[in-house]
N, C-alpha and C. Protein backbone atom coordinates (compact mmCIF):
# COMPACT_ATOMS: atom_id res chain seq x y z
N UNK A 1 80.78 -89.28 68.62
CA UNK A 1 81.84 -89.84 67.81
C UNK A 1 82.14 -88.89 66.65
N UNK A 2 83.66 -88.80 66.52
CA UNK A 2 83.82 -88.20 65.26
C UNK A 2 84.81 -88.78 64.29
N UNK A 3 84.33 -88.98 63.20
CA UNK A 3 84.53 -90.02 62.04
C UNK A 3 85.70 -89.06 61.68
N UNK A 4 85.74 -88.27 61.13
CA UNK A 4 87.46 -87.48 60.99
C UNK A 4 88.24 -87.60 62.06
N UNK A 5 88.37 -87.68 63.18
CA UNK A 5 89.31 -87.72 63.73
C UNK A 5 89.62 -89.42 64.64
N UNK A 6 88.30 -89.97 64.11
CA UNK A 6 88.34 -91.46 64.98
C UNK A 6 88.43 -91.13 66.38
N UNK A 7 87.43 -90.01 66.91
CA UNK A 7 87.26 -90.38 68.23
C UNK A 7 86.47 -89.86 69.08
N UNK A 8 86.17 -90.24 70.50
CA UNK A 8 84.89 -90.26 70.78
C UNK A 8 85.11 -88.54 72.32
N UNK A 9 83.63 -87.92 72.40
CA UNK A 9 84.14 -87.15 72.88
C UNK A 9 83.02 -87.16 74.20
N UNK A 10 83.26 -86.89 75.59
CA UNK A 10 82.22 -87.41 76.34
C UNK A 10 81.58 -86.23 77.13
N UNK A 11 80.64 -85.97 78.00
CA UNK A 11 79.70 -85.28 78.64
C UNK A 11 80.67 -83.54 78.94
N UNK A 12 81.96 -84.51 79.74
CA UNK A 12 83.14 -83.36 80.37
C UNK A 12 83.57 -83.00 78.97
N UNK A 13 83.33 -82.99 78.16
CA UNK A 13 84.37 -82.35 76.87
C UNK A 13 85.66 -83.19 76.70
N UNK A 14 86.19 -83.92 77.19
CA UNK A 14 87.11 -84.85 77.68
C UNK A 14 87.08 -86.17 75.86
N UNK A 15 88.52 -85.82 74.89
CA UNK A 15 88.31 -86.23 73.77
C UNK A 15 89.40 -87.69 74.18
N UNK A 16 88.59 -88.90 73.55
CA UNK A 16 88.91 -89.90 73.80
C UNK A 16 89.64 -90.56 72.29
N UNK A 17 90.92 -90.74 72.28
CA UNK A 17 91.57 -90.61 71.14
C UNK A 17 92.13 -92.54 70.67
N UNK A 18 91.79 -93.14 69.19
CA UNK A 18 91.86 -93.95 69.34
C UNK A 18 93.33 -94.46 69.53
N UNK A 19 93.42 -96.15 70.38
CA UNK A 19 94.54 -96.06 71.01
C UNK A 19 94.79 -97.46 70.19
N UNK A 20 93.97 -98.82 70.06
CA UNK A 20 94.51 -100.24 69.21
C UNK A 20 92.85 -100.73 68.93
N UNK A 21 93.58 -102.21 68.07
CA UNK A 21 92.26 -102.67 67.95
C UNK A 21 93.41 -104.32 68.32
N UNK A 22 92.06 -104.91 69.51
CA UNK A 22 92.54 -106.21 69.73
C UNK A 22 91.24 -107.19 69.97
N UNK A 23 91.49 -108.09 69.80
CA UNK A 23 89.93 -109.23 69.71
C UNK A 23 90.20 -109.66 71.33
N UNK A 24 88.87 -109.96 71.42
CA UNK A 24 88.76 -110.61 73.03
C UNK A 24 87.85 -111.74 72.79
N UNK A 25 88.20 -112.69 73.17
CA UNK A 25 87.41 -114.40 73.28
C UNK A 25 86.98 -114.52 74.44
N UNK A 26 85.31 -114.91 74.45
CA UNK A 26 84.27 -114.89 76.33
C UNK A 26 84.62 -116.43 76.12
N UNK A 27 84.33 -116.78 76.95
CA UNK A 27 84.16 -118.55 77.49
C UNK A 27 83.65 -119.28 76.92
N UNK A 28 82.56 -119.00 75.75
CA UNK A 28 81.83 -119.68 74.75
C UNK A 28 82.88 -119.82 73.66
N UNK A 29 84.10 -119.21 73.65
CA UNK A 29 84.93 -119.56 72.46
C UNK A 29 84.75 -118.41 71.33
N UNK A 30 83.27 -117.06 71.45
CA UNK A 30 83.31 -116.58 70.35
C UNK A 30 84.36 -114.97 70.76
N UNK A 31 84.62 -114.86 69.64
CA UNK A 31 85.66 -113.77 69.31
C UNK A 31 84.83 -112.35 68.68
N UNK A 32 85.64 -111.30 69.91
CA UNK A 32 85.15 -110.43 69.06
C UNK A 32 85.97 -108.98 69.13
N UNK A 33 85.79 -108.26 68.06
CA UNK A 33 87.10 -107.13 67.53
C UNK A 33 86.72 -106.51 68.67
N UNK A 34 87.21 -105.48 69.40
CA UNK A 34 87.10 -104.28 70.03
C UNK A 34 88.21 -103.43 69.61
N UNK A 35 87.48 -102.22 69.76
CA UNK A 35 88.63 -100.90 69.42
C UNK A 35 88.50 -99.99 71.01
N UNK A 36 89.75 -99.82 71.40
CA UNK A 36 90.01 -99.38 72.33
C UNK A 36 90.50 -97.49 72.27
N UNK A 37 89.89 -96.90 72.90
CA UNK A 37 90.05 -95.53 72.61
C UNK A 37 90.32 -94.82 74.27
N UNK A 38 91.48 -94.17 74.11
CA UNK A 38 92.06 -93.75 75.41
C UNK A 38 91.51 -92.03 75.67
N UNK A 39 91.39 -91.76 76.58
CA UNK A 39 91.61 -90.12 76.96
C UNK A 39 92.82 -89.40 77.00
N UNK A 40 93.08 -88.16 76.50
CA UNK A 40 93.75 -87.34 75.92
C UNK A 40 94.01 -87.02 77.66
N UNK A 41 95.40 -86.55 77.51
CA UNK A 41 96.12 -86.37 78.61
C UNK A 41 95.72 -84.49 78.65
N UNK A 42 95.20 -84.28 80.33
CA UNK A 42 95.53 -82.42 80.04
C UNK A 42 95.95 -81.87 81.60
N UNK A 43 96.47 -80.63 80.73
CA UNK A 43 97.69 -80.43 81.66
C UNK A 43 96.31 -79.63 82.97
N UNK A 44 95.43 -78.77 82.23
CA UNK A 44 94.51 -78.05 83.19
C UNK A 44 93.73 -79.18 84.65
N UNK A 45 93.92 -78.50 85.84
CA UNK A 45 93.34 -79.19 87.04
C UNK A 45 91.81 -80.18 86.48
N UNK A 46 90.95 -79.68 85.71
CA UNK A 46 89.36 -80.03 85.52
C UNK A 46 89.52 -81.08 84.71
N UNK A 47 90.34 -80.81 83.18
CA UNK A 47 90.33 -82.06 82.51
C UNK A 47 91.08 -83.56 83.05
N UNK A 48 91.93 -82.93 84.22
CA UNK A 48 92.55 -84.25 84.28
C UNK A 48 92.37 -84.90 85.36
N UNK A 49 91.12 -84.17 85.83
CA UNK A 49 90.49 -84.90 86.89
C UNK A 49 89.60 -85.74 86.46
N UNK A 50 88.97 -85.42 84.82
CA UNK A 50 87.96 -86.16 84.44
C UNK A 50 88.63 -87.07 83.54
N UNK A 51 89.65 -87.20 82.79
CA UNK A 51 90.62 -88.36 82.12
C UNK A 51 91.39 -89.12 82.69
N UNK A 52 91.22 -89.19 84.06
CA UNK A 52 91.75 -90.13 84.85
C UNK A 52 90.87 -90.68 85.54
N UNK A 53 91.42 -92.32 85.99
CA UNK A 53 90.35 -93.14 86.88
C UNK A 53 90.77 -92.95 88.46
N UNK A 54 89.78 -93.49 89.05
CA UNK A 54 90.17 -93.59 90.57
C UNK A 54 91.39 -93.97 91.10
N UNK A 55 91.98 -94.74 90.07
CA UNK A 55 93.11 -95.41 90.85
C UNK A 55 94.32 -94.72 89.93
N UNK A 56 94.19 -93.28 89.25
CA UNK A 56 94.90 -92.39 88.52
C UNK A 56 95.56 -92.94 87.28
N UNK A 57 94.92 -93.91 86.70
CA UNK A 57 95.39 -94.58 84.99
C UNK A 57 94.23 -93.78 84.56
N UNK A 58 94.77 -93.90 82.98
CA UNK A 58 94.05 -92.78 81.81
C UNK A 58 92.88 -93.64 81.86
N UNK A 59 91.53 -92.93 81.72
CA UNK A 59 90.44 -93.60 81.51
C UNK A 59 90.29 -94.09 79.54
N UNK A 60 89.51 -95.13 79.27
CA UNK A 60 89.49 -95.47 78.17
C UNK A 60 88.37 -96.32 77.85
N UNK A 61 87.67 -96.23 76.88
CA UNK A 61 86.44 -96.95 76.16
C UNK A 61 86.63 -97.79 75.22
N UNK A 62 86.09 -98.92 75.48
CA UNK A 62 86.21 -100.06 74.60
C UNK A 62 84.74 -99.84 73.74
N UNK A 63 85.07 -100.15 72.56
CA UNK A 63 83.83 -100.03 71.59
C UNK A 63 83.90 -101.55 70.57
N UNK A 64 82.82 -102.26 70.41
CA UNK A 64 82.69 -103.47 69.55
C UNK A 64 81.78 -102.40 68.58
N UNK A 65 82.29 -102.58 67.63
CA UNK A 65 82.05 -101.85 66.01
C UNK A 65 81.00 -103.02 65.72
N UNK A 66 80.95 -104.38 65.86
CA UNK A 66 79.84 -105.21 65.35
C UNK A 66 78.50 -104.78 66.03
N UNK A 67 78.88 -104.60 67.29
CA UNK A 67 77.36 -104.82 68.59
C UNK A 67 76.85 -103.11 68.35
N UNK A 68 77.61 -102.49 68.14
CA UNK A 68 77.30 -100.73 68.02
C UNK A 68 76.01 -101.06 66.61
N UNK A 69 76.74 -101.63 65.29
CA UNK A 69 76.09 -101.49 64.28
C UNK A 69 74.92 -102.49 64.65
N UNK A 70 74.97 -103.49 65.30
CA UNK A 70 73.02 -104.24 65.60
C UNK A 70 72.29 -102.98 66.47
N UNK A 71 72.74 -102.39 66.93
CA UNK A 71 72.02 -101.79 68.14
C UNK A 71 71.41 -100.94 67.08
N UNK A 72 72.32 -100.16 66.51
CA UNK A 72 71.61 -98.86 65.08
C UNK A 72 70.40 -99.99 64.27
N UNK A 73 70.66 -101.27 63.96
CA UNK A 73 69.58 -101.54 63.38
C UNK A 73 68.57 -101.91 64.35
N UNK A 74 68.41 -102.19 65.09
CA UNK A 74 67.73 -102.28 66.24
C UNK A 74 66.91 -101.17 66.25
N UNK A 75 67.50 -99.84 66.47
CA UNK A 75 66.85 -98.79 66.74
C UNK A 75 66.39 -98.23 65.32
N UNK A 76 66.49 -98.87 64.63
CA UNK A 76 66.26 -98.62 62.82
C UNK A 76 64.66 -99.49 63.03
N UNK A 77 64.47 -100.35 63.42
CA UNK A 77 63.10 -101.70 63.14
C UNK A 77 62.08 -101.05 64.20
N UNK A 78 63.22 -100.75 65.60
CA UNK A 78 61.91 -99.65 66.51
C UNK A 78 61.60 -98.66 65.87
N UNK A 79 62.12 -97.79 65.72
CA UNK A 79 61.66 -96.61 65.38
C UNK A 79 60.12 -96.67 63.96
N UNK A 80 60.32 -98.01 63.15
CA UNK A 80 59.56 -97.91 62.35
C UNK A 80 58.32 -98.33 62.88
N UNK A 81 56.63 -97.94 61.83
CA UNK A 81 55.84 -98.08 62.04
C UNK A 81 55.14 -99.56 62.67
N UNK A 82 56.25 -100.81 62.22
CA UNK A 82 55.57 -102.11 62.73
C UNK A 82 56.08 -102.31 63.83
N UNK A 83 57.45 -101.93 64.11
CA UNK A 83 58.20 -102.17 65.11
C UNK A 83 57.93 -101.29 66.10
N UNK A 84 56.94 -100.19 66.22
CA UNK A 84 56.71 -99.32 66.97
C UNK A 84 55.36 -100.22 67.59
N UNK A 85 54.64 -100.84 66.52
CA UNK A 85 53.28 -101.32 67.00
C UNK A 85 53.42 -102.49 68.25
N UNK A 86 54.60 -103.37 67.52
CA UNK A 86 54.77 -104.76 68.64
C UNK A 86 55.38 -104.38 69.36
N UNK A 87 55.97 -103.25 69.60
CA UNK A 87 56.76 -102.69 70.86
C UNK A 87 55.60 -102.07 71.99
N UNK A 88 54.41 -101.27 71.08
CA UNK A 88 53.17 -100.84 71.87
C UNK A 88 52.30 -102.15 72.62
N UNK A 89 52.70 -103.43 71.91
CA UNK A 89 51.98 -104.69 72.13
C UNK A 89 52.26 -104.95 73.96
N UNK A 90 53.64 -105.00 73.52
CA UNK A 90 54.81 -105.84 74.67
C UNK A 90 54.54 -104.83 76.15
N UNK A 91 54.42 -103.48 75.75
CA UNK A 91 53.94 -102.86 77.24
C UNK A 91 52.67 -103.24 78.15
N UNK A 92 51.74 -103.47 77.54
CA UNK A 92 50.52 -104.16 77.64
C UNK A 92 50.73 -105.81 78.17
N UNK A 93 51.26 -106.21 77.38
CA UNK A 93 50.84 -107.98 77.69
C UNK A 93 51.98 -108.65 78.37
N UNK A 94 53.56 -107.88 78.35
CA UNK A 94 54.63 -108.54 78.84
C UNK A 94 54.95 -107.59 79.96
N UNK A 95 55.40 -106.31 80.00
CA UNK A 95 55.90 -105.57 81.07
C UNK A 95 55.16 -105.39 82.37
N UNK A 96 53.60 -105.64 82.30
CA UNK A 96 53.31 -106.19 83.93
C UNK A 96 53.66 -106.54 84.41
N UNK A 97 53.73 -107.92 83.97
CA UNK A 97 54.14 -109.43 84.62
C UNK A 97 55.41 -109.19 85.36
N UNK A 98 56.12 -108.75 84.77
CA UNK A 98 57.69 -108.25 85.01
C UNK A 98 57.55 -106.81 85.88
N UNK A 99 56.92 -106.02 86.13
CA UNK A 99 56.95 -105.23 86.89
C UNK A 99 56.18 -105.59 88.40
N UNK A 100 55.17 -106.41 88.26
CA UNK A 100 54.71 -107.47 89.16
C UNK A 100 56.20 -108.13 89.87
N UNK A 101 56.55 -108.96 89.47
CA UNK A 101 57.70 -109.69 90.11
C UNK A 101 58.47 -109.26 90.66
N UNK A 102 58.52 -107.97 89.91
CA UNK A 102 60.17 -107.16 90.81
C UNK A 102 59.25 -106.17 91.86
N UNK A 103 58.12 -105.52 91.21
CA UNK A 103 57.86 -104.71 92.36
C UNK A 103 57.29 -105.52 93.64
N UNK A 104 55.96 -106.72 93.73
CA UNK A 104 55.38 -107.09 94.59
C UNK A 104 56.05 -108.66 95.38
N UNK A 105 56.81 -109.33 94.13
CA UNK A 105 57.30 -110.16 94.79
C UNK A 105 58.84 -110.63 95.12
N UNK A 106 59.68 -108.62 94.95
CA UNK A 106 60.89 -108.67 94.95
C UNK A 106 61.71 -109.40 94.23
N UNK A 107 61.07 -109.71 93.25
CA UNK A 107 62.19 -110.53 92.48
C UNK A 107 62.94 -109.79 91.44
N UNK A 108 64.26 -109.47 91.85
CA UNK A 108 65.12 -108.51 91.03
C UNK A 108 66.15 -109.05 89.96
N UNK A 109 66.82 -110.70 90.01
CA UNK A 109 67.76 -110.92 89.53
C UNK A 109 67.50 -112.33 89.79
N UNK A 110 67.96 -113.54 88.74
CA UNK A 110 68.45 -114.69 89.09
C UNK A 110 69.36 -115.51 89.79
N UNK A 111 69.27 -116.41 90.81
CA UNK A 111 70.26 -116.40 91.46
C UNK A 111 71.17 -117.54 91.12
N UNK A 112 70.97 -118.10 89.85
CA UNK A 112 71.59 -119.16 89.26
C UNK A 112 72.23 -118.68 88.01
N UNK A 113 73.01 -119.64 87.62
CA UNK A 113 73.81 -119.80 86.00
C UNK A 113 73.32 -121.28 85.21
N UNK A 114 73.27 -120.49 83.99
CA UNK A 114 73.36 -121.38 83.17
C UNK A 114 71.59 -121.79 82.73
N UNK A 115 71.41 -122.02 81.23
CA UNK A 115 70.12 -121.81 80.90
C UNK A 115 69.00 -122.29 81.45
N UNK A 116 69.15 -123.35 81.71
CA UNK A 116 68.02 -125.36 82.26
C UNK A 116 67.83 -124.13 83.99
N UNK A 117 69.09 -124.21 84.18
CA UNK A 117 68.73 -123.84 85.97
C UNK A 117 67.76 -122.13 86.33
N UNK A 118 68.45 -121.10 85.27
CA UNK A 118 67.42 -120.29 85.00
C UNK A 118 66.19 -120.44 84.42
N UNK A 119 65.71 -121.38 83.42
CA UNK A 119 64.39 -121.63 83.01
C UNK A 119 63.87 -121.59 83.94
N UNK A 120 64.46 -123.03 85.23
CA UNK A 120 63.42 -123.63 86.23
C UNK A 120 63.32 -122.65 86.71
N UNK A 121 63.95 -121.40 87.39
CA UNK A 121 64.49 -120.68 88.65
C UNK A 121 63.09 -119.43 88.18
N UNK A 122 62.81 -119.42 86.81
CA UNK A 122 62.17 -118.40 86.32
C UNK A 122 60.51 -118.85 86.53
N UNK A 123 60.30 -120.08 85.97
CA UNK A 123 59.43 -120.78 85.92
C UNK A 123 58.85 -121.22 87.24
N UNK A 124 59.82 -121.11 88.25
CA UNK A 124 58.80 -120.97 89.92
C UNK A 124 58.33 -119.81 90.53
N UNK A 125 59.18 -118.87 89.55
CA UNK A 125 58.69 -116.90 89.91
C UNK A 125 57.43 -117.18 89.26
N UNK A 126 57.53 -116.92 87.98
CA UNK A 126 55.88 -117.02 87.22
C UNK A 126 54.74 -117.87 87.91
N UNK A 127 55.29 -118.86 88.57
CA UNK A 127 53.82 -119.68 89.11
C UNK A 127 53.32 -118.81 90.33
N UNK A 128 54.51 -118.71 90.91
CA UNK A 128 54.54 -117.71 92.62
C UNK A 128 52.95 -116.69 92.06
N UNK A 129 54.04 -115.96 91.12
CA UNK A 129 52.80 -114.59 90.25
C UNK A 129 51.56 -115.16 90.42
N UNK A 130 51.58 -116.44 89.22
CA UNK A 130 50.18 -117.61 89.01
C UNK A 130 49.30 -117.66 90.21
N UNK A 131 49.74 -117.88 91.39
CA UNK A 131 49.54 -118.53 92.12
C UNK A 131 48.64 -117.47 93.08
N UNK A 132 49.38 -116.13 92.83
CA UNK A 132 48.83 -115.47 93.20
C UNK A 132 47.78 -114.60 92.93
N UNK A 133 47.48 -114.62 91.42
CA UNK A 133 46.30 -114.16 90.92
C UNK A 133 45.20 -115.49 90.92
N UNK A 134 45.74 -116.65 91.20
CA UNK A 134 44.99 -117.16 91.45
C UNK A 134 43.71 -117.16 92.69
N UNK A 135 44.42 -117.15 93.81
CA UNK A 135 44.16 -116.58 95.20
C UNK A 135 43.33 -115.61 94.97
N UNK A 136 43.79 -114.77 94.32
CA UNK A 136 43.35 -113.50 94.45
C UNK A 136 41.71 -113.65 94.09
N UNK A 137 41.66 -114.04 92.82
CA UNK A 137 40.28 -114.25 92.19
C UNK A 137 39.60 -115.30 93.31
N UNK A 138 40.01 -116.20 93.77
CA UNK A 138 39.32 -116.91 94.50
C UNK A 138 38.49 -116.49 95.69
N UNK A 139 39.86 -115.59 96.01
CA UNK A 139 39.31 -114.97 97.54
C UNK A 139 37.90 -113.45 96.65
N UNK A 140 38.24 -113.18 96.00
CA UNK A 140 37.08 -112.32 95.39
C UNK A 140 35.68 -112.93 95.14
N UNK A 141 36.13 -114.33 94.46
CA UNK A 141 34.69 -115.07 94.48
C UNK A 141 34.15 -115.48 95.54
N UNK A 142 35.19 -115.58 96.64
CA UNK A 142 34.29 -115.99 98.16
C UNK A 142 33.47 -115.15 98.73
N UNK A 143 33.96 -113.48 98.43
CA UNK A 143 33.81 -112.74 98.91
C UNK A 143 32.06 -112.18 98.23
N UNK A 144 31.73 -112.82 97.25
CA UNK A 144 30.67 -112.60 96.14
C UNK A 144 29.95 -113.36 96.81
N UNK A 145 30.49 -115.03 97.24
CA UNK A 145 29.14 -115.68 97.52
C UNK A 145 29.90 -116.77 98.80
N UNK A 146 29.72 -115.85 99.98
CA UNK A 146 29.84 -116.29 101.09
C UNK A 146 29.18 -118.00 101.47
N UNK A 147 28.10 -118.48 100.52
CA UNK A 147 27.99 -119.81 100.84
C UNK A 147 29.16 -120.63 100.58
N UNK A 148 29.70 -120.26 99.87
CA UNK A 148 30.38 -121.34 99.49
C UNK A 148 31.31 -122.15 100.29
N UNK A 149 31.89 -123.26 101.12
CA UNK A 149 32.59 -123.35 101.96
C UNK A 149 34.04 -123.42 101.61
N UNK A 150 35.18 -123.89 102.56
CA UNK A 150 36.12 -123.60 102.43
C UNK A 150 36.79 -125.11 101.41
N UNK A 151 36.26 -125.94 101.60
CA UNK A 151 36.67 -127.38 100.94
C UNK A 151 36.09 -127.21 99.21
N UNK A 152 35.03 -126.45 98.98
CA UNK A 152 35.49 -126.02 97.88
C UNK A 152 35.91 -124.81 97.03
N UNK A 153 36.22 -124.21 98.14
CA UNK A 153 37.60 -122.76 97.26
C UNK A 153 39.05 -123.89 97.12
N UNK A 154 39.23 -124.40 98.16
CA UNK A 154 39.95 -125.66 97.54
C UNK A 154 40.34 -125.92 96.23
N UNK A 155 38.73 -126.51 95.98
CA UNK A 155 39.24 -127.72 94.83
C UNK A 155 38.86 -126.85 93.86
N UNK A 156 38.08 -125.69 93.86
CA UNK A 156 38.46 -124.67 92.94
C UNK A 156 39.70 -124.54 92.48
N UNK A 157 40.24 -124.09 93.95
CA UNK A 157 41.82 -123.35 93.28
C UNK A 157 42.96 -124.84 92.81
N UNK A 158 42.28 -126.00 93.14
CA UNK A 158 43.46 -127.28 92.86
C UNK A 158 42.88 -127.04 91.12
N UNK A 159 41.73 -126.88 91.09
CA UNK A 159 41.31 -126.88 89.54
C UNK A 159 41.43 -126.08 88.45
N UNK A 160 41.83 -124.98 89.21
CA UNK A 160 42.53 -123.31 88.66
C UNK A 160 44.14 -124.13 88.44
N UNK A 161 44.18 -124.59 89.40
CA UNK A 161 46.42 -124.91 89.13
C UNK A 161 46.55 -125.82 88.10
N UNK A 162 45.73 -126.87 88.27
CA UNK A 162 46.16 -128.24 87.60
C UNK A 162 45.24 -128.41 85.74
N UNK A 163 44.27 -127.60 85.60
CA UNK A 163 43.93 -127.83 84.79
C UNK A 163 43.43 -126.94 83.73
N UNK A 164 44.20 -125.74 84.34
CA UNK A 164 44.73 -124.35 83.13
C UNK A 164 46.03 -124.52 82.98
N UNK A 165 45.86 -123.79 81.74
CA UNK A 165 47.32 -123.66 81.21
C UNK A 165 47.88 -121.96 81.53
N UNK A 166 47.15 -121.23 83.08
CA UNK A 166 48.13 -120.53 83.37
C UNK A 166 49.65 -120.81 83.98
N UNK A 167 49.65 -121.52 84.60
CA UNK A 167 50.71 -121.62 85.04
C UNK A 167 52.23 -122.49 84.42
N UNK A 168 53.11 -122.01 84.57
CA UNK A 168 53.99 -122.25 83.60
C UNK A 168 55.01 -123.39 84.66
N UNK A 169 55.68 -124.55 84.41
CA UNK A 169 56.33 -125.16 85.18
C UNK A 169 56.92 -125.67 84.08
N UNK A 170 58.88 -125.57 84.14
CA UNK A 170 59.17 -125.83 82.77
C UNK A 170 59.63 -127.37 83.05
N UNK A 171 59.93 -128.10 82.40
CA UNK A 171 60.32 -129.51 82.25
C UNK A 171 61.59 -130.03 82.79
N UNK A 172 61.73 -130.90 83.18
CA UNK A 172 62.97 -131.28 84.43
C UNK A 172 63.79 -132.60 83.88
């Protein structure tokens, strides 16, 4: 971005020149400014292959001036020493879980809308996970002490589900 000339310039050299500013309203009713910045028309074969879209209209970038300035503070609270620490936290105790789901039990995306139906939709992935480190340990402890029979890895594992608070099942 360049603040003297109000405009933004991209990878191809390709200078994106500002063009209006108009508000756009999402479905929740909230409003918000965008500034719209177009690509500079050129006469040379290279640039105007890269300032045009597929379907040969000028390419152009919409920028929200509000969401730009959270993101800078955002990256203002990471970058600092506390915000660096609970960010070191979250790789450790949260990004497994989540790399678990998508890598081992394919779970890439929600297939619902709307908050209540994603809670639940989320909250049967996490048990799936649950369910499966549950197993897991179980079948390890069988594997430790072969007496044990199969009626109670059972009520082990009914006693692992029902009466820890790993598993998460949200409210209906």
């Amino acid at each position: 971005y360049d603040n003297a000339t109000d405009s933004f310039t991209d990878q191809h050299h390709i200078q994106f020149s500002f063009k209006q500013v108009y508000n756009r309203t999402d479905k929740y009713g909230f409003q918000r400014t965008i500034r719209k910045y177009e690509a500079n028309q050129y006469d040379d074969p290279e640039g105007y292959h890269y300032s045009i879209t597929e379907r040969g209209n000028q390419r152009s970038i919409q920028i929200n001036p509000h969401w730009e300035m959270e993101k800078r503070l955002i990256r203002v609270k990471l970058s600092s020493k506390t915000g660096a620490s609970i960010y070191a936290k979250r790789k450790i105790e949260v990004e497994p879980v989540f790399g678990n789901l998508k890598a081992n039990l394919a779970f890439k995306r929600l297939s619902v809308r709307g908050l209540e139906k994603a809670k639940n939709e989320l909250g049967i992935i996490l048990m799936a996970g649950n369910l499966k480190k549950m197993m897991k340990i179980i079948l390890s402890s069988r594997q430790q002490s072969q007496k044990s029979s199969w009626k109670n890895l059972v009520n082990k594992f009914f006693q692992l589900l029902f009466y820890s608070e790993v598993s998460f099942v949200p409210a209906t």
